[in-house]
N, C-alpha and C. Protein backbone atom coordinates (compact mmCIF):
# COMPACT_ATOMS: atom_id res chain seq x y z
N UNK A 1 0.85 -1.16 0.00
CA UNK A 1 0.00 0.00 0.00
C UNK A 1 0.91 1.23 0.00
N UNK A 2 0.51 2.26 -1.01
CA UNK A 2 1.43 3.35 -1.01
C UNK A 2 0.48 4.74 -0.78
N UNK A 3 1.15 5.67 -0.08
CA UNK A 3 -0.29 6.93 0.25
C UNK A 3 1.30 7.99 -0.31
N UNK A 4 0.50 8.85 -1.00
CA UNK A 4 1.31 10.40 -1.38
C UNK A 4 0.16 11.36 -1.20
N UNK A 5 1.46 12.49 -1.21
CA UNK A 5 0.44 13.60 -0.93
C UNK A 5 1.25 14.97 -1.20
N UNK A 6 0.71 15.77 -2.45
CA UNK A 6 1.48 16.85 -3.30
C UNK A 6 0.96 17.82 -2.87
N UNK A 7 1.70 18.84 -2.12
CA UNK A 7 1.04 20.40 -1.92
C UNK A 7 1.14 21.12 -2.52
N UNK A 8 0.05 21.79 -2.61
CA UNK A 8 0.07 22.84 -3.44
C UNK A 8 0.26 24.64 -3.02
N UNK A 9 1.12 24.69 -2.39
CA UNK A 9 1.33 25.84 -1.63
C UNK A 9 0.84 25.93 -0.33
N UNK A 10 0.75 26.68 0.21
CA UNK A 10 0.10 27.45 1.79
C UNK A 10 -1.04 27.87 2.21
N UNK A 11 -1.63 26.67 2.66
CA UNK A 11 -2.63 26.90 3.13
C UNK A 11 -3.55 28.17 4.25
N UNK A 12 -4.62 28.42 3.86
CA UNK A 12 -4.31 29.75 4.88
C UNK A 12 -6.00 29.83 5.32
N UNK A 13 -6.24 30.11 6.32
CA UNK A 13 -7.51 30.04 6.66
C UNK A 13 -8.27 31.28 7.11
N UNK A 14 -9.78 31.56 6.33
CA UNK A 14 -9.89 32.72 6.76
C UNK A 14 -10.89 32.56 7.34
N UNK A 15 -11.17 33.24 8.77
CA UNK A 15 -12.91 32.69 9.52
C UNK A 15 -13.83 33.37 9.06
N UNK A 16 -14.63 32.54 8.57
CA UNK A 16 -16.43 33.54 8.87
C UNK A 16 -16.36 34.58 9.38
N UNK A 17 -17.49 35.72 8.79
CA UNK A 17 -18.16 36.70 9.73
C UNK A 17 -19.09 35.82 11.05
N UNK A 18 -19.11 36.12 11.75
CA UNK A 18 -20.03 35.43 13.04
C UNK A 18 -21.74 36.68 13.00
N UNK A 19 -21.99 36.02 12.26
CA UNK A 19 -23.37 37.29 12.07
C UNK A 19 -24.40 37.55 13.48
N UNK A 20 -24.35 36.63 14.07
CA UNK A 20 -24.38 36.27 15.86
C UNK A 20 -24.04 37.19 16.79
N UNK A 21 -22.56 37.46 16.04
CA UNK A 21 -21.95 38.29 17.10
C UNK A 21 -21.96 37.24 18.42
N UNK A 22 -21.45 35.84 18.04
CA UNK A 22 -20.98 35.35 19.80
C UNK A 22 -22.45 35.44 20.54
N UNK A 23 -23.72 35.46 20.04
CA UNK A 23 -24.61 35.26 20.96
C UNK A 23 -25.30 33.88 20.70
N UNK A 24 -25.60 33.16 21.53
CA UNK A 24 -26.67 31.84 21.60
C UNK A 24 -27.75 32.03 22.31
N UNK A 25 -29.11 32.10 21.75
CA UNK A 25 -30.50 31.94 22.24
C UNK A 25 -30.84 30.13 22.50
N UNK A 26 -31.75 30.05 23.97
CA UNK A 26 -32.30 29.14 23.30
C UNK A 26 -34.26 29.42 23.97
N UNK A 27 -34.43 28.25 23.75
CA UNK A 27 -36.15 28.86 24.27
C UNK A 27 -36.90 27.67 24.57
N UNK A 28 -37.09 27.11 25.75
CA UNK A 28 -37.96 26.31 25.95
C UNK A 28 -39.46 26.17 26.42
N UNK A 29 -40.16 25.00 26.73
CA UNK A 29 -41.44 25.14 26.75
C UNK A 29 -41.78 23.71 27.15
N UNK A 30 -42.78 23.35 28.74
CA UNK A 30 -43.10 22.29 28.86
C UNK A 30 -44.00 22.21 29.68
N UNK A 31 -45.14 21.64 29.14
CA UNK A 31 -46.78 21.53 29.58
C UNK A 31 -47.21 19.93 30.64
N UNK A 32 -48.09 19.86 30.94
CA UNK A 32 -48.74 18.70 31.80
C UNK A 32 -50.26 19.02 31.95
N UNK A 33 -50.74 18.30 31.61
CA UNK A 33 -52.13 18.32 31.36
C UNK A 33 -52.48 16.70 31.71
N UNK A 34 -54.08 16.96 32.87
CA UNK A 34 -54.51 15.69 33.38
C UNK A 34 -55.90 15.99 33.97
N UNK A 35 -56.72 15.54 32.51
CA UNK A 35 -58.09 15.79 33.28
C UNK A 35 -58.47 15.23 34.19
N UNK A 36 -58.20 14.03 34.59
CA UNK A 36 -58.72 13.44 35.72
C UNK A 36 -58.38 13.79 36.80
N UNK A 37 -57.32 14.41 37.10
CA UNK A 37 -56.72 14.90 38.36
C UNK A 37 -56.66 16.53 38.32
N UNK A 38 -57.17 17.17 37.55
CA UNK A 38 -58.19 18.01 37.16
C UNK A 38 -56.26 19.46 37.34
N UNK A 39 -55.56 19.30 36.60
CA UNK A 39 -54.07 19.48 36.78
C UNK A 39 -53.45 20.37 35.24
N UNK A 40 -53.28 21.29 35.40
CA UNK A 40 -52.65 21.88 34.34
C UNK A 40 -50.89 22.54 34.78
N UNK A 41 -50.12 22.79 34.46
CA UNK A 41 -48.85 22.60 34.69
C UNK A 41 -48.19 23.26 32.89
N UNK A 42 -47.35 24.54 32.92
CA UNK A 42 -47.26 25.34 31.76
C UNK A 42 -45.58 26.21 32.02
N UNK A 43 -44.58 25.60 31.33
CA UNK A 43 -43.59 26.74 32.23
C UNK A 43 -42.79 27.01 31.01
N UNK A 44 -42.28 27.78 30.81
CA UNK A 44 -41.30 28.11 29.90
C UNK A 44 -40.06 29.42 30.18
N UNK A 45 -39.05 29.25 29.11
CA UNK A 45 -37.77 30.25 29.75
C UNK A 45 -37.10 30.30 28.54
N UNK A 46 -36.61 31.44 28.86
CA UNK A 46 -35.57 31.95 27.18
C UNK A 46 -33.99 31.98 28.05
N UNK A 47 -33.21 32.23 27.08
CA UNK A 47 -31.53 32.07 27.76
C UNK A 47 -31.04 33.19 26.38
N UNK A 48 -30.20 33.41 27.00
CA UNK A 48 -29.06 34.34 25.89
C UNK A 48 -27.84 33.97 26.67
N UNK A 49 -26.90 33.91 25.52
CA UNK A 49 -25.52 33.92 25.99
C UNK A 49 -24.53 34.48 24.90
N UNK A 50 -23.53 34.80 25.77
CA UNK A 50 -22.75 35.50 24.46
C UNK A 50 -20.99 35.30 25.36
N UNK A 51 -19.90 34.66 24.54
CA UNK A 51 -18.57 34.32 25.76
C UNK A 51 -18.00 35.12 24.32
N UNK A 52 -16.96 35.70 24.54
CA UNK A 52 -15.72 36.33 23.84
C UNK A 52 -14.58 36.39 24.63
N UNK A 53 -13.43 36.74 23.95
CA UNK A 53 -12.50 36.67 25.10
C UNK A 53 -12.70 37.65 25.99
N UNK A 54 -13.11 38.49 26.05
CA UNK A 54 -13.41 39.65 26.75
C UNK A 54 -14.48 39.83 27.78
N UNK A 55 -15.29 38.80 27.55
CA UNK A 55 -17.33 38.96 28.22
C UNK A 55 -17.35 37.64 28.23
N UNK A 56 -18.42 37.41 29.33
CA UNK A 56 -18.87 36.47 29.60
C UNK A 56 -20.28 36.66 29.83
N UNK A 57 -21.59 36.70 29.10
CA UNK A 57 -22.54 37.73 29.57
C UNK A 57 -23.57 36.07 29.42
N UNK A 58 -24.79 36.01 30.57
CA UNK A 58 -25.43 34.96 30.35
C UNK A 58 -27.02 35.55 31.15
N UNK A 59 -27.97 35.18 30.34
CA UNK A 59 -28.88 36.29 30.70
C UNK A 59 -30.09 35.13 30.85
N UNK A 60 -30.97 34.75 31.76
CA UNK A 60 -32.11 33.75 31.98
C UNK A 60 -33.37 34.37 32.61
N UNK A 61 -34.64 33.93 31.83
CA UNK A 61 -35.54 34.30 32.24
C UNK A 61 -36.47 33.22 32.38
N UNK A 62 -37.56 32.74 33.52
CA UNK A 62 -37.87 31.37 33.59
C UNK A 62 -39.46 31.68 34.12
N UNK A 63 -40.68 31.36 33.83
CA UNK A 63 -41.80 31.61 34.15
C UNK A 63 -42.82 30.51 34.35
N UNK A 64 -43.65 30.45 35.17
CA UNK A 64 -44.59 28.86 35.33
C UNK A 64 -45.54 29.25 36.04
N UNK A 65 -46.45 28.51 35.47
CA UNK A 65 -48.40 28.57 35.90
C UNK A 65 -48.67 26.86 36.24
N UNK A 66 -49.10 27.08 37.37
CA UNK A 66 -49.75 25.56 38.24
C UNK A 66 -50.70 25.82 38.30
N UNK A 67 -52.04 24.62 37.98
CA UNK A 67 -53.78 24.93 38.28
C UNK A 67 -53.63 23.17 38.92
N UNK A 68 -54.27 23.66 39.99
CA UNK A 68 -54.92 22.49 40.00
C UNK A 68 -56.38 22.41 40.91
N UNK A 69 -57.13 21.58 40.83
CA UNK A 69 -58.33 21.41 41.25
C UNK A 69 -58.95 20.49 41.80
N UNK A 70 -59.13 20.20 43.21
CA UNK A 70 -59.62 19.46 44.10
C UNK A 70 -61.31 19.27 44.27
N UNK A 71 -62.10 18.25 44.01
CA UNK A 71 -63.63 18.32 44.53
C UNK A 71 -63.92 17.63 45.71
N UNK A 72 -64.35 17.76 46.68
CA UNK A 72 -64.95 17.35 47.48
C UNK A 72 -65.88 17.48 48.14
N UNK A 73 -67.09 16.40 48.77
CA UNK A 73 -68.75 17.01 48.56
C UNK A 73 -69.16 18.04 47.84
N UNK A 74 -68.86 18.04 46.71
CA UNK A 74 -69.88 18.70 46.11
C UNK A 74 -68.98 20.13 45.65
N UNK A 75 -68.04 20.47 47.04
CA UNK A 75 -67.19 21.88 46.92
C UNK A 75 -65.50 21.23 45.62
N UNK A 76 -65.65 22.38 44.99
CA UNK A 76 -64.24 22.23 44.13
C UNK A 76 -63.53 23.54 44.74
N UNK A 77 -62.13 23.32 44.54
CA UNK A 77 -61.46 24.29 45.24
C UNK A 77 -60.13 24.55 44.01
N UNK A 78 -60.28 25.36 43.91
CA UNK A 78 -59.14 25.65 42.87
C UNK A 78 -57.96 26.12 43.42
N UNK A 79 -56.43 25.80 42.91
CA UNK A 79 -55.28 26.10 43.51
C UNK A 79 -54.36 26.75 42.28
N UNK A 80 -54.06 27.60 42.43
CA UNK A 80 -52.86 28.10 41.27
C UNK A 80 -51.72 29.11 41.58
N UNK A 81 -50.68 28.51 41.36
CA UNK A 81 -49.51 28.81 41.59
C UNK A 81 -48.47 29.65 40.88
N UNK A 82 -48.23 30.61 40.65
CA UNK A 82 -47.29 30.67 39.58
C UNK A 82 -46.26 31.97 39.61
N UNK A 83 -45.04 31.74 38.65
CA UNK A 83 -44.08 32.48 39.02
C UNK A 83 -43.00 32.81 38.19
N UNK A 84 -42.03 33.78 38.08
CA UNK A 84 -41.07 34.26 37.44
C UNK A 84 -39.73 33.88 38.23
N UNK A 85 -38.92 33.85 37.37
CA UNK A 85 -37.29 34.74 37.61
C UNK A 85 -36.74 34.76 36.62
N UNK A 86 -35.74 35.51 37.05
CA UNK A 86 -34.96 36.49 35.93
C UNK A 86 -33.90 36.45 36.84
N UNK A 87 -32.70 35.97 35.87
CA UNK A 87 -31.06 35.90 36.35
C UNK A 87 -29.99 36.52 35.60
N UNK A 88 -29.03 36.75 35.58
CA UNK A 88 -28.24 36.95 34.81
C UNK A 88 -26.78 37.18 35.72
N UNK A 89 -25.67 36.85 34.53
CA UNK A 89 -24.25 36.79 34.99
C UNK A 89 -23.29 37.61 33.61
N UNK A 90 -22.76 38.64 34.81
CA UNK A 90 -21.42 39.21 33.57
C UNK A 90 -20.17 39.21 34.23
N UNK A 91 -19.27 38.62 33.85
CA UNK A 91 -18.04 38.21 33.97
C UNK A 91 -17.02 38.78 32.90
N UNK A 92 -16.08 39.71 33.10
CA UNK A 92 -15.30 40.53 32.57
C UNK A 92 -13.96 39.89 32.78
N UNK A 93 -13.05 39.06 30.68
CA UNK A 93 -11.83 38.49 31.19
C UNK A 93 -10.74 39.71 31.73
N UNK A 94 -9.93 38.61 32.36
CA UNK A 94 -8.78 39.50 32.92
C UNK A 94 -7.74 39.05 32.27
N UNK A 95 -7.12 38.52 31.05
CA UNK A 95 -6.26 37.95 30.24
C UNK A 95 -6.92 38.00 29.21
N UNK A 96 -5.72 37.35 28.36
CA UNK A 96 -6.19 36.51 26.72
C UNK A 96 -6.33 35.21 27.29
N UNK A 97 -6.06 34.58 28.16
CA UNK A 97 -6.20 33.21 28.20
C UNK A 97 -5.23 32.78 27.69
């Protein structure tokens, strides 16, 4: 078995524009639903992030709705819960690394 390999000069690499700009979204979403136990359950949250050598910036927002519903003799009693937060972190490098 024989392997070659002819170059053809100097390779040179040029990066992408990052049209981003170094940021990552993401976005979630997750439900529960149960008629019989008479139960609804709804929460969702977005994220941003963005790392450069310079920043470290990470930004969270997180929100949720609880129902739920109890009968007894005759009385139903409704329960609902629900709530926010909002976080975030900035971290400024102190080098190149």
């Amino acid at each position: 078995m024989s392997i070659s390999y002819e170059s053809h000069g100097k390779i040179t690499y040029a990066p992408k524009k990052d049209k981003w700009e170094h940021w990552v979204f993401e976005v979630g979403l997750n439900t529960y639903l149960s008629r019989e136990q008479k139960h609804l359950y709804i929460s969702g949250d977005a994220q941003a992030e963005r790392v450069t050598s310079d920043w470290k910036i990470n930004i969270n927002y997180y929100r949720n709705y609880d129902r739920r519903s109890y009968t007894q003799d005759d009385t139903t009693n409704t329960y609902i819960l629900s709530g926010q937060w909002f976080s975030g972190t900035l971290v400024k490098g102190l080098s190149d690394h």
